[in-house]
PDB file of N, CA and C in Angstrom:
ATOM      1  N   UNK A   1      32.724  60.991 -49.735  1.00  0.00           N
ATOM      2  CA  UNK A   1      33.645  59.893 -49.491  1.00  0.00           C
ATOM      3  C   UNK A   1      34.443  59.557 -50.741  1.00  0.00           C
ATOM      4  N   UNK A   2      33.799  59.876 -51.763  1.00  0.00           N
ATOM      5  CA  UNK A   2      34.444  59.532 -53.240  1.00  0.00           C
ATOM      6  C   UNK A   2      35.404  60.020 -53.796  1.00  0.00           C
ATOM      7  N   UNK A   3      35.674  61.881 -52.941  1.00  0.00           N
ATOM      8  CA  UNK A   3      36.562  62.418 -53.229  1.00  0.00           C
ATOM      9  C   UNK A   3      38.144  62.142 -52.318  1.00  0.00           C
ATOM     10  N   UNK A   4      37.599  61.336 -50.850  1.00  0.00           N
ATOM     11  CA  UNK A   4      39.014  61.049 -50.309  1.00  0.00           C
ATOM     12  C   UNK A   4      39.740  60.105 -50.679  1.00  0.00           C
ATOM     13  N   UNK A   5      39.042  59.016 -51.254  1.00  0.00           N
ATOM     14  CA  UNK A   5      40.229  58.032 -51.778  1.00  0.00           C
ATOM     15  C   UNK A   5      41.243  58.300 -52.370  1.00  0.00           C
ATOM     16  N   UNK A   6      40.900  59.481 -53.995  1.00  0.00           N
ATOM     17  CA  UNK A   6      41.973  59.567 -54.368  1.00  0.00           C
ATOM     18  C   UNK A   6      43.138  60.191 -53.189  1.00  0.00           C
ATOM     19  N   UNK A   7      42.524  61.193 -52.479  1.00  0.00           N
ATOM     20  CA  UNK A   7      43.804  62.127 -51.644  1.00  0.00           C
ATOM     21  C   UNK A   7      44.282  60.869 -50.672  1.00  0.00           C
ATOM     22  N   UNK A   8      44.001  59.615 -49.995  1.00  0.00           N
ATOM     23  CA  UNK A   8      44.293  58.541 -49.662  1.00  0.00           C
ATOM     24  C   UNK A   8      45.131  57.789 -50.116  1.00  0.00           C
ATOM     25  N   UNK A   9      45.336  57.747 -51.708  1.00  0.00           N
ATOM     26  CA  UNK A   9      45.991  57.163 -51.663  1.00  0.00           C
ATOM     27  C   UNK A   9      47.583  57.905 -52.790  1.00  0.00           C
ATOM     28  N   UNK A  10      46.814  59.007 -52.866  1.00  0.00           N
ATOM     29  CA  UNK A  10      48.086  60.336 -52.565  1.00  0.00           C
ATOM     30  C   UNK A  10      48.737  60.178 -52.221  1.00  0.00           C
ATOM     31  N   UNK A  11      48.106  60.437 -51.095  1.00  0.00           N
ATOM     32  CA  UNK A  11      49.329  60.498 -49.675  1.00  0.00           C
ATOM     33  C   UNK A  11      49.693  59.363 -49.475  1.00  0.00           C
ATOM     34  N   UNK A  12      49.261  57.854 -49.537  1.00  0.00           N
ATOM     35  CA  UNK A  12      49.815  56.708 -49.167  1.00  0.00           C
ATOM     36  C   UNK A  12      51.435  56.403 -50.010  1.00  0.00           C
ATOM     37  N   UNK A  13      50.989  57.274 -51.720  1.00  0.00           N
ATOM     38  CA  UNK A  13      52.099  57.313 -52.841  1.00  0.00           C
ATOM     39  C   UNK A  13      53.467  58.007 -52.201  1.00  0.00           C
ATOM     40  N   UNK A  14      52.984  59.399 -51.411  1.00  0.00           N
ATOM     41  CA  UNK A  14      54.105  59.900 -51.024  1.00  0.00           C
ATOM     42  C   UNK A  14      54.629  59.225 -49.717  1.00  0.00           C
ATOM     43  N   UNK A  15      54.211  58.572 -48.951  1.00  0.00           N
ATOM     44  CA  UNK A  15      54.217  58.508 -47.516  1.00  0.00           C
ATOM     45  C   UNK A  15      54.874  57.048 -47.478  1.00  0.00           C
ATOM     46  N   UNK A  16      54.137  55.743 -48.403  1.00  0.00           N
ATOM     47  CA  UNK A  16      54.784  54.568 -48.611  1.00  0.00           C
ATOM     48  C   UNK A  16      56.503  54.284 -48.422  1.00  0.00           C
ATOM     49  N   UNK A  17      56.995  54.946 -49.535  1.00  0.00           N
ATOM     50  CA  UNK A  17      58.026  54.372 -50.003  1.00  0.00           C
ATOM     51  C   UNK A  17      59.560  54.955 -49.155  1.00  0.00           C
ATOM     52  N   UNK A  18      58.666  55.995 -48.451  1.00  0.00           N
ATOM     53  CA  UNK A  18      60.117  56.657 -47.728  1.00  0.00           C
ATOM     54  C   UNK A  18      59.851  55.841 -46.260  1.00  0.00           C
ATOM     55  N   UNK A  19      58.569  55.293 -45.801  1.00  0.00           N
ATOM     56  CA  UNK A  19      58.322  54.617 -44.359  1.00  0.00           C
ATOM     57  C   UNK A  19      58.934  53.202 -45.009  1.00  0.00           C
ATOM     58  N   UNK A  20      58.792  52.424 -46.142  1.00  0.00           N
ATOM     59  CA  UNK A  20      59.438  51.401 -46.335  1.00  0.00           C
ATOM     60  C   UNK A  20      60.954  51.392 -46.395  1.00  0.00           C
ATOM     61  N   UNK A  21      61.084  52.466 -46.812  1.00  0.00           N
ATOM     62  CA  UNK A  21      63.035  52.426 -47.042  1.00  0.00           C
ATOM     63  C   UNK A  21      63.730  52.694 -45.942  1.00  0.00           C
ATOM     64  N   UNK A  22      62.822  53.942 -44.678  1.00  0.00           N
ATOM     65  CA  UNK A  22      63.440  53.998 -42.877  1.00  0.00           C
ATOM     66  C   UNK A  22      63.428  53.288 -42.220  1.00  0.00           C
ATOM     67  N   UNK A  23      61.884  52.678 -42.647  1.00  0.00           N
ATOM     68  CA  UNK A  23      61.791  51.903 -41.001  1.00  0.00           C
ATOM     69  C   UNK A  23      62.361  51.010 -40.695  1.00  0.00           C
ATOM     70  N   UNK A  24      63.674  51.152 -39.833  1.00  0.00           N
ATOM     71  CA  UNK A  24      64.357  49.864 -38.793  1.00  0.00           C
ATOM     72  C   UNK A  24      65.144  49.647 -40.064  1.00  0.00           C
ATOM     73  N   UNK A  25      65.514  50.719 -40.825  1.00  0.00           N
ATOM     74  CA  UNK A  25      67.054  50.291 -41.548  1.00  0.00           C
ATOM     75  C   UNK A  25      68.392  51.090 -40.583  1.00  0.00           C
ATOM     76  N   UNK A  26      69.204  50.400 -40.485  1.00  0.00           N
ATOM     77  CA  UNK A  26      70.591  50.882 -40.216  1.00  0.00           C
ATOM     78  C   UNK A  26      71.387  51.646 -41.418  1.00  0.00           C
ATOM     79  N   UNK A  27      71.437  51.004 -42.401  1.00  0.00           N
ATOM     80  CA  UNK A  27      71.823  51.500 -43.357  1.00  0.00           C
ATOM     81  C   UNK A  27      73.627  51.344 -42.743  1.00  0.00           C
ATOM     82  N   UNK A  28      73.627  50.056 -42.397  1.00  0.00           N
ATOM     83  CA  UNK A  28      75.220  49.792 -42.639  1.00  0.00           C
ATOM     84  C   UNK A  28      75.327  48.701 -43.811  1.00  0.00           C
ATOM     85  N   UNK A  29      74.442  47.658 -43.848  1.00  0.00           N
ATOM     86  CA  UNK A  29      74.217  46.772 -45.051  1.00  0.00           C
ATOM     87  C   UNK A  29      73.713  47.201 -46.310  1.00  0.00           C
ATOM     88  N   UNK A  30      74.940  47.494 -47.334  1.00  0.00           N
ATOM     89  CA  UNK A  30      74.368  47.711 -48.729  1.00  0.00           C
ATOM     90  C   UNK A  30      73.648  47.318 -49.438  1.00  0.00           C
ATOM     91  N   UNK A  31      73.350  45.797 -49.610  1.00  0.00           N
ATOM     92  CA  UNK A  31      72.721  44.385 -49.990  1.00  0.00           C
ATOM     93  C   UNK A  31      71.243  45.225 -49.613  1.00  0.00           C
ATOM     94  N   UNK A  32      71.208  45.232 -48.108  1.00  0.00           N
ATOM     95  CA  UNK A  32      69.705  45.158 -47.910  1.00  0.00           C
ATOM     96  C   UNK A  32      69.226  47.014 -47.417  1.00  0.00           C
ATOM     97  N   UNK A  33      70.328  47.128 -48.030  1.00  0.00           N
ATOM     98  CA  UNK A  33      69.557  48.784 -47.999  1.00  0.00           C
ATOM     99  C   UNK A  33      69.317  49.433 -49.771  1.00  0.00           C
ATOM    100  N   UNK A  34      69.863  48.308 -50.296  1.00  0.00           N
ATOM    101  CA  UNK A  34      69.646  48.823 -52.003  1.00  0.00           C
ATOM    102  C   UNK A  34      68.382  48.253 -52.483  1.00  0.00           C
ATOM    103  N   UNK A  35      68.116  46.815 -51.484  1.00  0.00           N
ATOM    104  CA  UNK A  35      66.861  45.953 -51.429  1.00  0.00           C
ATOM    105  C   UNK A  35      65.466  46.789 -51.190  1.00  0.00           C
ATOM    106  N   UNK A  36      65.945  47.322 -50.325  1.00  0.00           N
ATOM    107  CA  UNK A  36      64.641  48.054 -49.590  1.00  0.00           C
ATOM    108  C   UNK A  36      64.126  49.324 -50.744  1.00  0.00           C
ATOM    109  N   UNK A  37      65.421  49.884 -51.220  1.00  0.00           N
ATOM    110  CA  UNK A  37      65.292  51.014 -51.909  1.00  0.00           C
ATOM    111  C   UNK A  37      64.371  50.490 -53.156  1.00  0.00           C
ATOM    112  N   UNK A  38      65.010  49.416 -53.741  1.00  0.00           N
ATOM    113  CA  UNK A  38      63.989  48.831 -54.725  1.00  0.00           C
ATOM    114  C   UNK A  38      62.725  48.547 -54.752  1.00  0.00           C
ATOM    115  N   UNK A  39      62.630  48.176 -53.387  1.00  0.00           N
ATOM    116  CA  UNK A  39      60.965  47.801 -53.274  1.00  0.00           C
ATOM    117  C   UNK A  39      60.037  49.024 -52.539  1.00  0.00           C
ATOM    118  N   UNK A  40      60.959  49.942 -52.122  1.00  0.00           N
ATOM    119  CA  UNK A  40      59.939  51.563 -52.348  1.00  0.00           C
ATOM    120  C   UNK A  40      59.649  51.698 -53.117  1.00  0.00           C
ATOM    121  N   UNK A  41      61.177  51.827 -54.230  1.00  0.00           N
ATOM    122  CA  UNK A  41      60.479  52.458 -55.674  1.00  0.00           C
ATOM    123  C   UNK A  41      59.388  52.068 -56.210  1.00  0.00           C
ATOM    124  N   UNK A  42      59.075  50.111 -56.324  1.00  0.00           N
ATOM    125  CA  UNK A  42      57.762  49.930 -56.829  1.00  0.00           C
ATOM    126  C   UNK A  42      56.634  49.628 -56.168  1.00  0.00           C
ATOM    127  N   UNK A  43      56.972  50.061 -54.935  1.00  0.00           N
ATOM    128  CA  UNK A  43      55.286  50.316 -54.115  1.00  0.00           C
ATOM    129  C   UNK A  43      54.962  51.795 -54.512  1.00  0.00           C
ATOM    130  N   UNK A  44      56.174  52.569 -54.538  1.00  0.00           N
ATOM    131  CA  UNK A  44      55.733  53.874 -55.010  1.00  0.00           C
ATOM    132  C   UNK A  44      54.807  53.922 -56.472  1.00  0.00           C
ATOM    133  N   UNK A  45      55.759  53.246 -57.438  1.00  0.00           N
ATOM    134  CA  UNK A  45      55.451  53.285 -58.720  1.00  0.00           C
ATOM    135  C   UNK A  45      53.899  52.582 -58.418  1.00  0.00           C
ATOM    136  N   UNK A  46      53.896  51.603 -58.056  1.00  0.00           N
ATOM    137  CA  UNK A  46      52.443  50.762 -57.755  1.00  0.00           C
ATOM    138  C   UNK A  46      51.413  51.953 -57.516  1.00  0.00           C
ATOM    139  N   UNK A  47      51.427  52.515 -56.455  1.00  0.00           N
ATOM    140  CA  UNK A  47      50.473  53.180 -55.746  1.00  0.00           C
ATOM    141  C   UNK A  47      50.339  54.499 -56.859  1.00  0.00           C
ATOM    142  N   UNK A  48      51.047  55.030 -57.581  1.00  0.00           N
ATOM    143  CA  UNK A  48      50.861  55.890 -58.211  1.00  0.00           C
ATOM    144  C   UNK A  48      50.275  55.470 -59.430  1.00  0.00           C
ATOM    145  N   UNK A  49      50.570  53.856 -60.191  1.00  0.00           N
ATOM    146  CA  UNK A  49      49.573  53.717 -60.894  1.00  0.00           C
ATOM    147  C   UNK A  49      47.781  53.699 -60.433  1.00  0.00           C
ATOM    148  N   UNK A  50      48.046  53.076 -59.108  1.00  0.00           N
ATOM    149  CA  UNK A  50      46.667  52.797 -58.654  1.00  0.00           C
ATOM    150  C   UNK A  50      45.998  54.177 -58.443  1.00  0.00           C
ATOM    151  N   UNK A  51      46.373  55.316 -58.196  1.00  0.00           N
ATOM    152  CA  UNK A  51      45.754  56.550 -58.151  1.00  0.00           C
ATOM    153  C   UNK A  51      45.454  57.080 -59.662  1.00  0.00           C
ATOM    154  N   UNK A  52      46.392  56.549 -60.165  1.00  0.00           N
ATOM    155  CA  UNK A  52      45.667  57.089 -62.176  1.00  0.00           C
ATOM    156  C   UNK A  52      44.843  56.619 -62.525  1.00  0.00           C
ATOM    157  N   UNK A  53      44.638  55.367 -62.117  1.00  0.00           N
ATOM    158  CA  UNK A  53      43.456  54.711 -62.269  1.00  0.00           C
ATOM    159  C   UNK A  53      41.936  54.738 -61.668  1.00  0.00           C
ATOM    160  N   UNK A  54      42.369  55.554 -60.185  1.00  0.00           N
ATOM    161  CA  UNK A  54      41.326  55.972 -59.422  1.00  0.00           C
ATOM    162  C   UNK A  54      40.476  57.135 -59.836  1.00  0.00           C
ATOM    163  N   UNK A  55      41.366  57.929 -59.900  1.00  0.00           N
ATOM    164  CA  UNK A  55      40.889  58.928 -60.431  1.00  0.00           C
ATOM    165  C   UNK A  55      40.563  59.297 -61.901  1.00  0.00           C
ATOM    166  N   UNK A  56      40.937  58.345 -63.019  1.00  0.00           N
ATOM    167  CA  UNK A  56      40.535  58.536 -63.916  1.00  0.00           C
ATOM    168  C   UNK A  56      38.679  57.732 -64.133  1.00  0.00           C
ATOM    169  N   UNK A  57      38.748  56.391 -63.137  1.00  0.00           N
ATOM    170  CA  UNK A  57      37.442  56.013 -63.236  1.00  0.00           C
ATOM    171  C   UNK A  57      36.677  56.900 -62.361  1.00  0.00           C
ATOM    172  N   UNK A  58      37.128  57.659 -61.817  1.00  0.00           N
ATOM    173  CA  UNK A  58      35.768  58.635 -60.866  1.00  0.00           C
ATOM    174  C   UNK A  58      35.677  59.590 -62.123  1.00  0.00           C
ATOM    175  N   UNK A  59      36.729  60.258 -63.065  1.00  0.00           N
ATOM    176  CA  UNK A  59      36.082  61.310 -63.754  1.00  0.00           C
ATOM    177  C   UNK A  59      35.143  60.672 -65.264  1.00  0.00           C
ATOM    178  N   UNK A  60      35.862  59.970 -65.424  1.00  0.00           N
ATOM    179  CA  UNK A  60      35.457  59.425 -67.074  1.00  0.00           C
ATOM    180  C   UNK A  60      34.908  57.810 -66.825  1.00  0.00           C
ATOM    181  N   UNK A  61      34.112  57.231 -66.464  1.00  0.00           N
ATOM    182  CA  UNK A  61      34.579  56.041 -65.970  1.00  0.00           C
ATOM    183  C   UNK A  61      34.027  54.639 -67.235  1.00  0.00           C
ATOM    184  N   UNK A  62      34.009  55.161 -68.223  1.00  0.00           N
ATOM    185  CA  UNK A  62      33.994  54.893 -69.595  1.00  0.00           C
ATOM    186  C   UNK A  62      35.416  54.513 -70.356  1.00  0.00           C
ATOM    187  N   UNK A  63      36.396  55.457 -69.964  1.00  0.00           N
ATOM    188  CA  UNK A  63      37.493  55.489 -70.951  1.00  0.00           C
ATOM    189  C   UNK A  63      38.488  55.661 -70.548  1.00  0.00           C
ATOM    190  N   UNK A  64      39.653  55.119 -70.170  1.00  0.00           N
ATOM    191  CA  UNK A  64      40.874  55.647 -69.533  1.00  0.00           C
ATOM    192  C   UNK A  64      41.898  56.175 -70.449  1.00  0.00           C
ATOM    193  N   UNK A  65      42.632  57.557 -70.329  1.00  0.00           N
ATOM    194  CA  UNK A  65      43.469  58.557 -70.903  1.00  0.00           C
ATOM    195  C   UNK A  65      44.820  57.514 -71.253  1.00  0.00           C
ATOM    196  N   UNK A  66      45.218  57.509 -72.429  1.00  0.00           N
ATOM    197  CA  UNK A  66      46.348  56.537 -72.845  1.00  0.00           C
ATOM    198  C   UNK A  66      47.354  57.422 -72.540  1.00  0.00           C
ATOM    199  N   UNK A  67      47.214  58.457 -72.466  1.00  0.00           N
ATOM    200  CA  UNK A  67      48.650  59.299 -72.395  1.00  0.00           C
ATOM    201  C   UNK A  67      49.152  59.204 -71.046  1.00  0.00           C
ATOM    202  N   UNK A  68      48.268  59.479 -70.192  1.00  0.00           N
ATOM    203  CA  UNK A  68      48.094  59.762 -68.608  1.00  0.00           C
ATOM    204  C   UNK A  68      48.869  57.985 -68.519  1.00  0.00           C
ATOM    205  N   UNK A  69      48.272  57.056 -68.784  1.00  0.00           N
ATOM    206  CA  UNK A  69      48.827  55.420 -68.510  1.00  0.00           C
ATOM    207  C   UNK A  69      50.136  55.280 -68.588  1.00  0.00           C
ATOM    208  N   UNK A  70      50.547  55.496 -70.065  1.00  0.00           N
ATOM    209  CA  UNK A  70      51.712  55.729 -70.409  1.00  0.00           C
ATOM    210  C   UNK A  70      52.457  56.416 -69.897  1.00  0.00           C
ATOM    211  N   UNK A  71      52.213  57.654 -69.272  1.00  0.00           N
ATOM    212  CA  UNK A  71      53.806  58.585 -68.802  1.00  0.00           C
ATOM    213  C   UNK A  71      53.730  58.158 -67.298  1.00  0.00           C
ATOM    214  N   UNK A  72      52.431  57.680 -66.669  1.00  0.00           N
ATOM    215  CA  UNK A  72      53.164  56.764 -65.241  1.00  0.00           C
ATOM    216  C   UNK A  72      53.782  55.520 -65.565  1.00  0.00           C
ATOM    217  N   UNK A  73      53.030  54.620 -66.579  1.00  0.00           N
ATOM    218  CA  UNK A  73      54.222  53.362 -67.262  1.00  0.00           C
ATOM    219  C   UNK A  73      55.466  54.298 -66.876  1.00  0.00           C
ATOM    220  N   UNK A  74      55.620  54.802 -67.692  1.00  0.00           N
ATOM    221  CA  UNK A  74      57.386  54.659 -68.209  1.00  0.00           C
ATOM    222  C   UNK A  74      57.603  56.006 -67.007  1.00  0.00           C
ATOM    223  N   UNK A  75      57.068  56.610 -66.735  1.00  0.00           N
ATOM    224  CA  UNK A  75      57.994  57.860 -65.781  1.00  0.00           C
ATOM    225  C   UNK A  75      57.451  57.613 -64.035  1.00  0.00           C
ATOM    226  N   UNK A  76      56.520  56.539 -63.989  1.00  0.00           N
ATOM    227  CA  UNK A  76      56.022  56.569 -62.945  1.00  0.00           C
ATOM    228  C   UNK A  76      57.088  56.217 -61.335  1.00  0.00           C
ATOM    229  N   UNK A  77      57.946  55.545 -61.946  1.00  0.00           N
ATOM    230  CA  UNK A  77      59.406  55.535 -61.185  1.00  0.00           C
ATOM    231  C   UNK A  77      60.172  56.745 -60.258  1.00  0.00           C
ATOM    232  N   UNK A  78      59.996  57.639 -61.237  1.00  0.00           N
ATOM    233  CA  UNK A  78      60.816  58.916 -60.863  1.00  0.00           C
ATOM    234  C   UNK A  78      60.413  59.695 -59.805  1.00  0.00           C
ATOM    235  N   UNK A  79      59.078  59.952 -59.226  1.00  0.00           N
ATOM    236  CA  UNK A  79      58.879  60.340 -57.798  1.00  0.00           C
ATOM    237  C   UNK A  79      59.058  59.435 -56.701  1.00  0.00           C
ATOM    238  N   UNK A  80      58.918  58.071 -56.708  1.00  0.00           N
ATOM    239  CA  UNK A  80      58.883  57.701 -55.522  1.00  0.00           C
ATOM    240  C   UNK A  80      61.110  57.376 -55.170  1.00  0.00           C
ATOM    241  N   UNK A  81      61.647  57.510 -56.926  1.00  0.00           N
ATOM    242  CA  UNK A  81      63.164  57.333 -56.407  1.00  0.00           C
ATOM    243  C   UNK A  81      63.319  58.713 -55.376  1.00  0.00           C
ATOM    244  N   UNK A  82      62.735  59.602 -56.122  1.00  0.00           N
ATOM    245  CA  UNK A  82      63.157  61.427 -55.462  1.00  0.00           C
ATOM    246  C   UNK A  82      63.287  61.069 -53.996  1.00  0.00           C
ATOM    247  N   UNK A  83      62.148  60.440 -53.891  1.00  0.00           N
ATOM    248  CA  UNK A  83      62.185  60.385 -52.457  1.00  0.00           C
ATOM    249  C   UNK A  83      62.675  59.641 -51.855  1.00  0.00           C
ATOM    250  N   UNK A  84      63.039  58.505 -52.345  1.00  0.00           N
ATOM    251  CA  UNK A  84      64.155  57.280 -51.371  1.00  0.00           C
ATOM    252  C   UNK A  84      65.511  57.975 -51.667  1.00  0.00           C
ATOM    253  N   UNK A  85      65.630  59.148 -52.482  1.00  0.00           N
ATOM    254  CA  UNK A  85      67.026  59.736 -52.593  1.00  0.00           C
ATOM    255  C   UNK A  85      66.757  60.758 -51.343  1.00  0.00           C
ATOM    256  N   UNK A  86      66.214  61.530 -51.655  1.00  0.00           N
ATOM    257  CA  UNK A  86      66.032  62.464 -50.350  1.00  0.00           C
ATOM    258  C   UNK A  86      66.217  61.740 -48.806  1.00  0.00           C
ATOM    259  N   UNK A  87      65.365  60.730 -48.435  1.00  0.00           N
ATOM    260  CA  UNK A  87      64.714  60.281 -47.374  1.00  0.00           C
ATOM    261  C   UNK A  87      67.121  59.370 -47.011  1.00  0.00           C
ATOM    262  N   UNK A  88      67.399  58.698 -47.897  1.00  0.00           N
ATOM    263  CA  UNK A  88      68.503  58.617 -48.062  1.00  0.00           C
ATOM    264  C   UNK A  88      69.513  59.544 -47.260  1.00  0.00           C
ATOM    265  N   UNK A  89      69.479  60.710 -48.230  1.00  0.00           N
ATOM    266  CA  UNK A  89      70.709  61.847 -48.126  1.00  0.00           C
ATOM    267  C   UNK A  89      70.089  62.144 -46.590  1.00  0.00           C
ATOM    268  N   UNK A  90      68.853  62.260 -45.965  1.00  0.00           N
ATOM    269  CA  UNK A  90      68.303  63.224 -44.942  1.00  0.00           C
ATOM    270  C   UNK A  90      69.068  62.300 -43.720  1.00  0.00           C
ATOM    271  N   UNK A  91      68.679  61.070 -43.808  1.00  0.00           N
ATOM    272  CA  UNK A  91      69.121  59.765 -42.764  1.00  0.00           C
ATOM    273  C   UNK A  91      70.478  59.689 -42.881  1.00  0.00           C
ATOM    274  N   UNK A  92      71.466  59.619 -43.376  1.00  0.00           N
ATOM    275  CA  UNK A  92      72.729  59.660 -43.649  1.00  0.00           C
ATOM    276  C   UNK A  92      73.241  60.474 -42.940  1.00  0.00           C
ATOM    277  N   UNK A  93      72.876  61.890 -43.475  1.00  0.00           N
ATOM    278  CA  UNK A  93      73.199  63.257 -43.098  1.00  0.00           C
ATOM    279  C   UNK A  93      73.207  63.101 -41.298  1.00  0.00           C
ATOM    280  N   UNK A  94      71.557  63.181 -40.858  1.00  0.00           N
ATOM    281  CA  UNK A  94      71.361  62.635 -39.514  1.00  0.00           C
ATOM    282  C   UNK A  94      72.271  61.587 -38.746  1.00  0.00           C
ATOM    283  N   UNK A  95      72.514  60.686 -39.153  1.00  0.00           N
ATOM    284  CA  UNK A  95      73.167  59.303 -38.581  1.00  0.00           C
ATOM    285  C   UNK A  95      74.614  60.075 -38.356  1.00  0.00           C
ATOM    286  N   UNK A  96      75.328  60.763 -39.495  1.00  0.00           N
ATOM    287  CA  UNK A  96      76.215  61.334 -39.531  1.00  0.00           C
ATOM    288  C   UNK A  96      76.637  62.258 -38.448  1.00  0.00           C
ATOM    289  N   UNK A  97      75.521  63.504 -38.072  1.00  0.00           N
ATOM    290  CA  UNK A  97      75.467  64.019 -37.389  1.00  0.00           C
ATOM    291  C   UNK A  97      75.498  63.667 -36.048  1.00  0.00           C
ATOM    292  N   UNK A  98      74.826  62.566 -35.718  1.00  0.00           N
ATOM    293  CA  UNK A  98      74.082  61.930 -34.481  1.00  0.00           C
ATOM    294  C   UNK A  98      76.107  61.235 -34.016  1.00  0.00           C
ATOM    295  N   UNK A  99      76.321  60.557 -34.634  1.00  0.00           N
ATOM    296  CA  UNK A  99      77.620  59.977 -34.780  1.00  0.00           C
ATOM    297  C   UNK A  99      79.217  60.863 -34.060  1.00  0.00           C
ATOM    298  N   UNK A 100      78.896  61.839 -34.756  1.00  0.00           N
ATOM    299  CA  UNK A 100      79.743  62.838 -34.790  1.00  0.00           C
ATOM    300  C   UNK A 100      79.913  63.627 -33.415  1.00  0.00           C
ATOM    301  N   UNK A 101      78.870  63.832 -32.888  1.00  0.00           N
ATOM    302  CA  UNK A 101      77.964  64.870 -31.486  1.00  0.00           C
ATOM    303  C   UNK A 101      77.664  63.527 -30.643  1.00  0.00           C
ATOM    304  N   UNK A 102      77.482  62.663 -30.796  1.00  0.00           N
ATOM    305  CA  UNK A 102      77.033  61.507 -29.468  1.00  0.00           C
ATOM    306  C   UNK A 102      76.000  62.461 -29.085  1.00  0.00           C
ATOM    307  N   UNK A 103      74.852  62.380 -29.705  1.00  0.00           N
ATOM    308  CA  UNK A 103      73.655  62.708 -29.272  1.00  0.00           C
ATOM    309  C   UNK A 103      72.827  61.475 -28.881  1.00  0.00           C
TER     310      UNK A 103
END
Protein backbone atom coordinates (compact mmCIF):
# COMPACT_ATOMS: atom_id res chain seq x y z
CA UNK A 1 0.00 0.00 0.00
CA UNK A 2 3.04 2.26 0.70
CA UNK A 3 4.19 2.04 -2.68
CA UNK A 4 0.74 3.41 -4.32
CA UNK A 5 0.49 6.63 -2.80
CA UNK A 6 3.31 7.97 -4.32
CA UNK A 7 1.96 6.66 -8.04
CA UNK A 8 -1.52 8.34 -6.58
CA UNK A 9 -0.58 11.14 -6.33
CA UNK A 10 1.51 11.10 -9.63
CA UNK A 11 -1.07 10.73 -11.41
CA UNK A 12 -3.35 13.11 -9.42
CA UNK A 13 -0.07 15.81 -10.41
CA UNK A 14 -0.63 14.97 -14.02
CA UNK A 15 -4.37 14.48 -14.15
CA UNK A 16 -5.33 17.64 -11.68
CA UNK A 17 -4.51 20.59 -13.45
CA UNK A 18 -5.63 19.80 -17.05
CA UNK A 19 -9.37 18.41 -15.37
CA UNK A 20 -9.27 21.88 -13.52
CA UNK A 21 -8.51 24.08 -16.53
CA UNK A 22 -11.46 21.78 -18.99
CA UNK A 23 -13.93 21.12 -16.97
CA UNK A 24 -17.07 23.25 -18.05
CA UNK A 25 -14.72 25.99 -19.48
CA UNK A 26 -15.95 27.59 -22.73
CA UNK A 27 -13.02 29.34 -23.14
CA UNK A 28 -14.79 32.45 -24.61
CA UNK A 29 -14.01 34.49 -21.27
CA UNK A 30 -10.35 35.50 -20.98
CA UNK A 31 -10.66 36.81 -17.30
CA UNK A 32 -11.83 33.41 -16.25
CA UNK A 33 -10.02 31.19 -18.49
CA UNK A 34 -6.50 32.82 -17.48
CA UNK A 35 -8.09 32.33 -13.80
CA UNK A 36 -8.50 28.81 -14.11
CA UNK A 37 -5.13 28.43 -15.86
CA UNK A 38 -3.57 29.92 -12.74
CA UNK A 39 -5.04 27.83 -10.34
CA UNK A 40 -3.97 24.52 -12.32
CA UNK A 41 -0.69 25.69 -12.38
CA UNK A 42 -0.61 25.73 -8.49
CA UNK A 43 -2.56 22.69 -7.74
CA UNK A 44 -0.14 21.26 -10.14
CA UNK A 45 2.86 22.88 -8.53
CA UNK A 46 1.11 21.88 -5.03
CA UNK A 47 0.68 18.27 -5.77
CA UNK A 48 4.09 17.91 -7.14
CA UNK A 49 5.53 19.36 -4.07
CA UNK A 50 3.42 16.97 -2.04
CA UNK A 51 4.84 13.91 -3.98
CA UNK A 52 8.63 15.13 -3.17
CA UNK A 53 7.80 15.02 -0.03
CA UNK A 54 6.11 11.65 -0.13
CA UNK A 55 8.43 9.99 -1.48
CA UNK A 56 11.33 11.36 -0.01
CA UNK A 57 9.84 10.41 3.63
CA UNK A 58 9.17 6.74 2.45
CA UNK A 59 12.93 6.53 1.27
CA UNK A 60 15.01 8.52 3.86
CA UNK A 61 12.53 9.47 6.38
CA UNK A 62 15.22 11.17 8.54
CA UNK A 63 16.35 13.81 6.06
CA UNK A 64 14.85 15.53 3.18
CA UNK A 65 17.18 16.17 -0.18
CA UNK A 66 17.65 20.16 -0.36
CA UNK A 67 18.34 19.96 -3.91
CA UNK A 68 15.29 17.80 -4.86
CA UNK A 69 13.08 20.84 -2.57
CA UNK A 70 14.61 23.44 -4.28
CA UNK A 71 14.35 22.58 -8.07
CA UNK A 72 10.44 21.80 -7.40
CA UNK A 73 10.50 25.35 -5.37
CA UNK A 74 11.63 27.18 -8.19
CA UNK A 75 10.96 24.76 -11.38
CA UNK A 76 8.06 23.01 -9.92
CA UNK A 77 5.70 25.30 -12.12
CA UNK A 78 6.88 24.16 -15.41
CA UNK A 79 5.05 20.74 -15.81
CA UNK A 80 1.81 21.41 -14.72
CA UNK A 81 2.00 24.98 -17.25
CA UNK A 82 3.11 22.18 -20.18
CA UNK A 83 0.08 20.92 -19.64
CA UNK A 84 -2.53 23.71 -19.30
CA UNK A 85 -0.58 24.76 -22.60
CA UNK A 86 -1.16 21.56 -24.29
CA UNK A 87 -4.67 20.74 -22.75
CA UNK A 88 -5.22 24.66 -24.15
CA UNK A 89 -3.85 24.32 -27.80
CA UNK A 90 -5.76 20.56 -27.88
CA UNK A 91 -9.38 22.32 -26.79
CA UNK A 92 -9.00 25.26 -29.03
CA UNK A 93 -7.83 23.25 -31.86
CA UNK A 94 -11.09 20.90 -31.14
CA UNK A 95 -13.65 23.77 -30.49
CA UNK A 96 -12.15 25.09 -33.71
CA UNK A 97 -12.69 22.13 -35.52
CA UNK A 98 -16.09 21.24 -33.98
CA UNK A 99 -17.09 24.99 -35.12
CA UNK A 100 -15.94 24.80 -38.48
CA UNK A 101 -17.70 21.03 -39.46
CA UNK A 102 -20.97 21.57 -37.16
CA UNK A 103 -20.25 18.41 -35.62
Amino acid sequence: MSEMIPKIIFFMAIAAPVIVFTYRNRFNNFKKTFLRAIIAILLGWLLIYCYLIVVQSALEPQEINGAANAFVSVLGWAFPTALVVVAWLLKKFLLGLSSIYEI
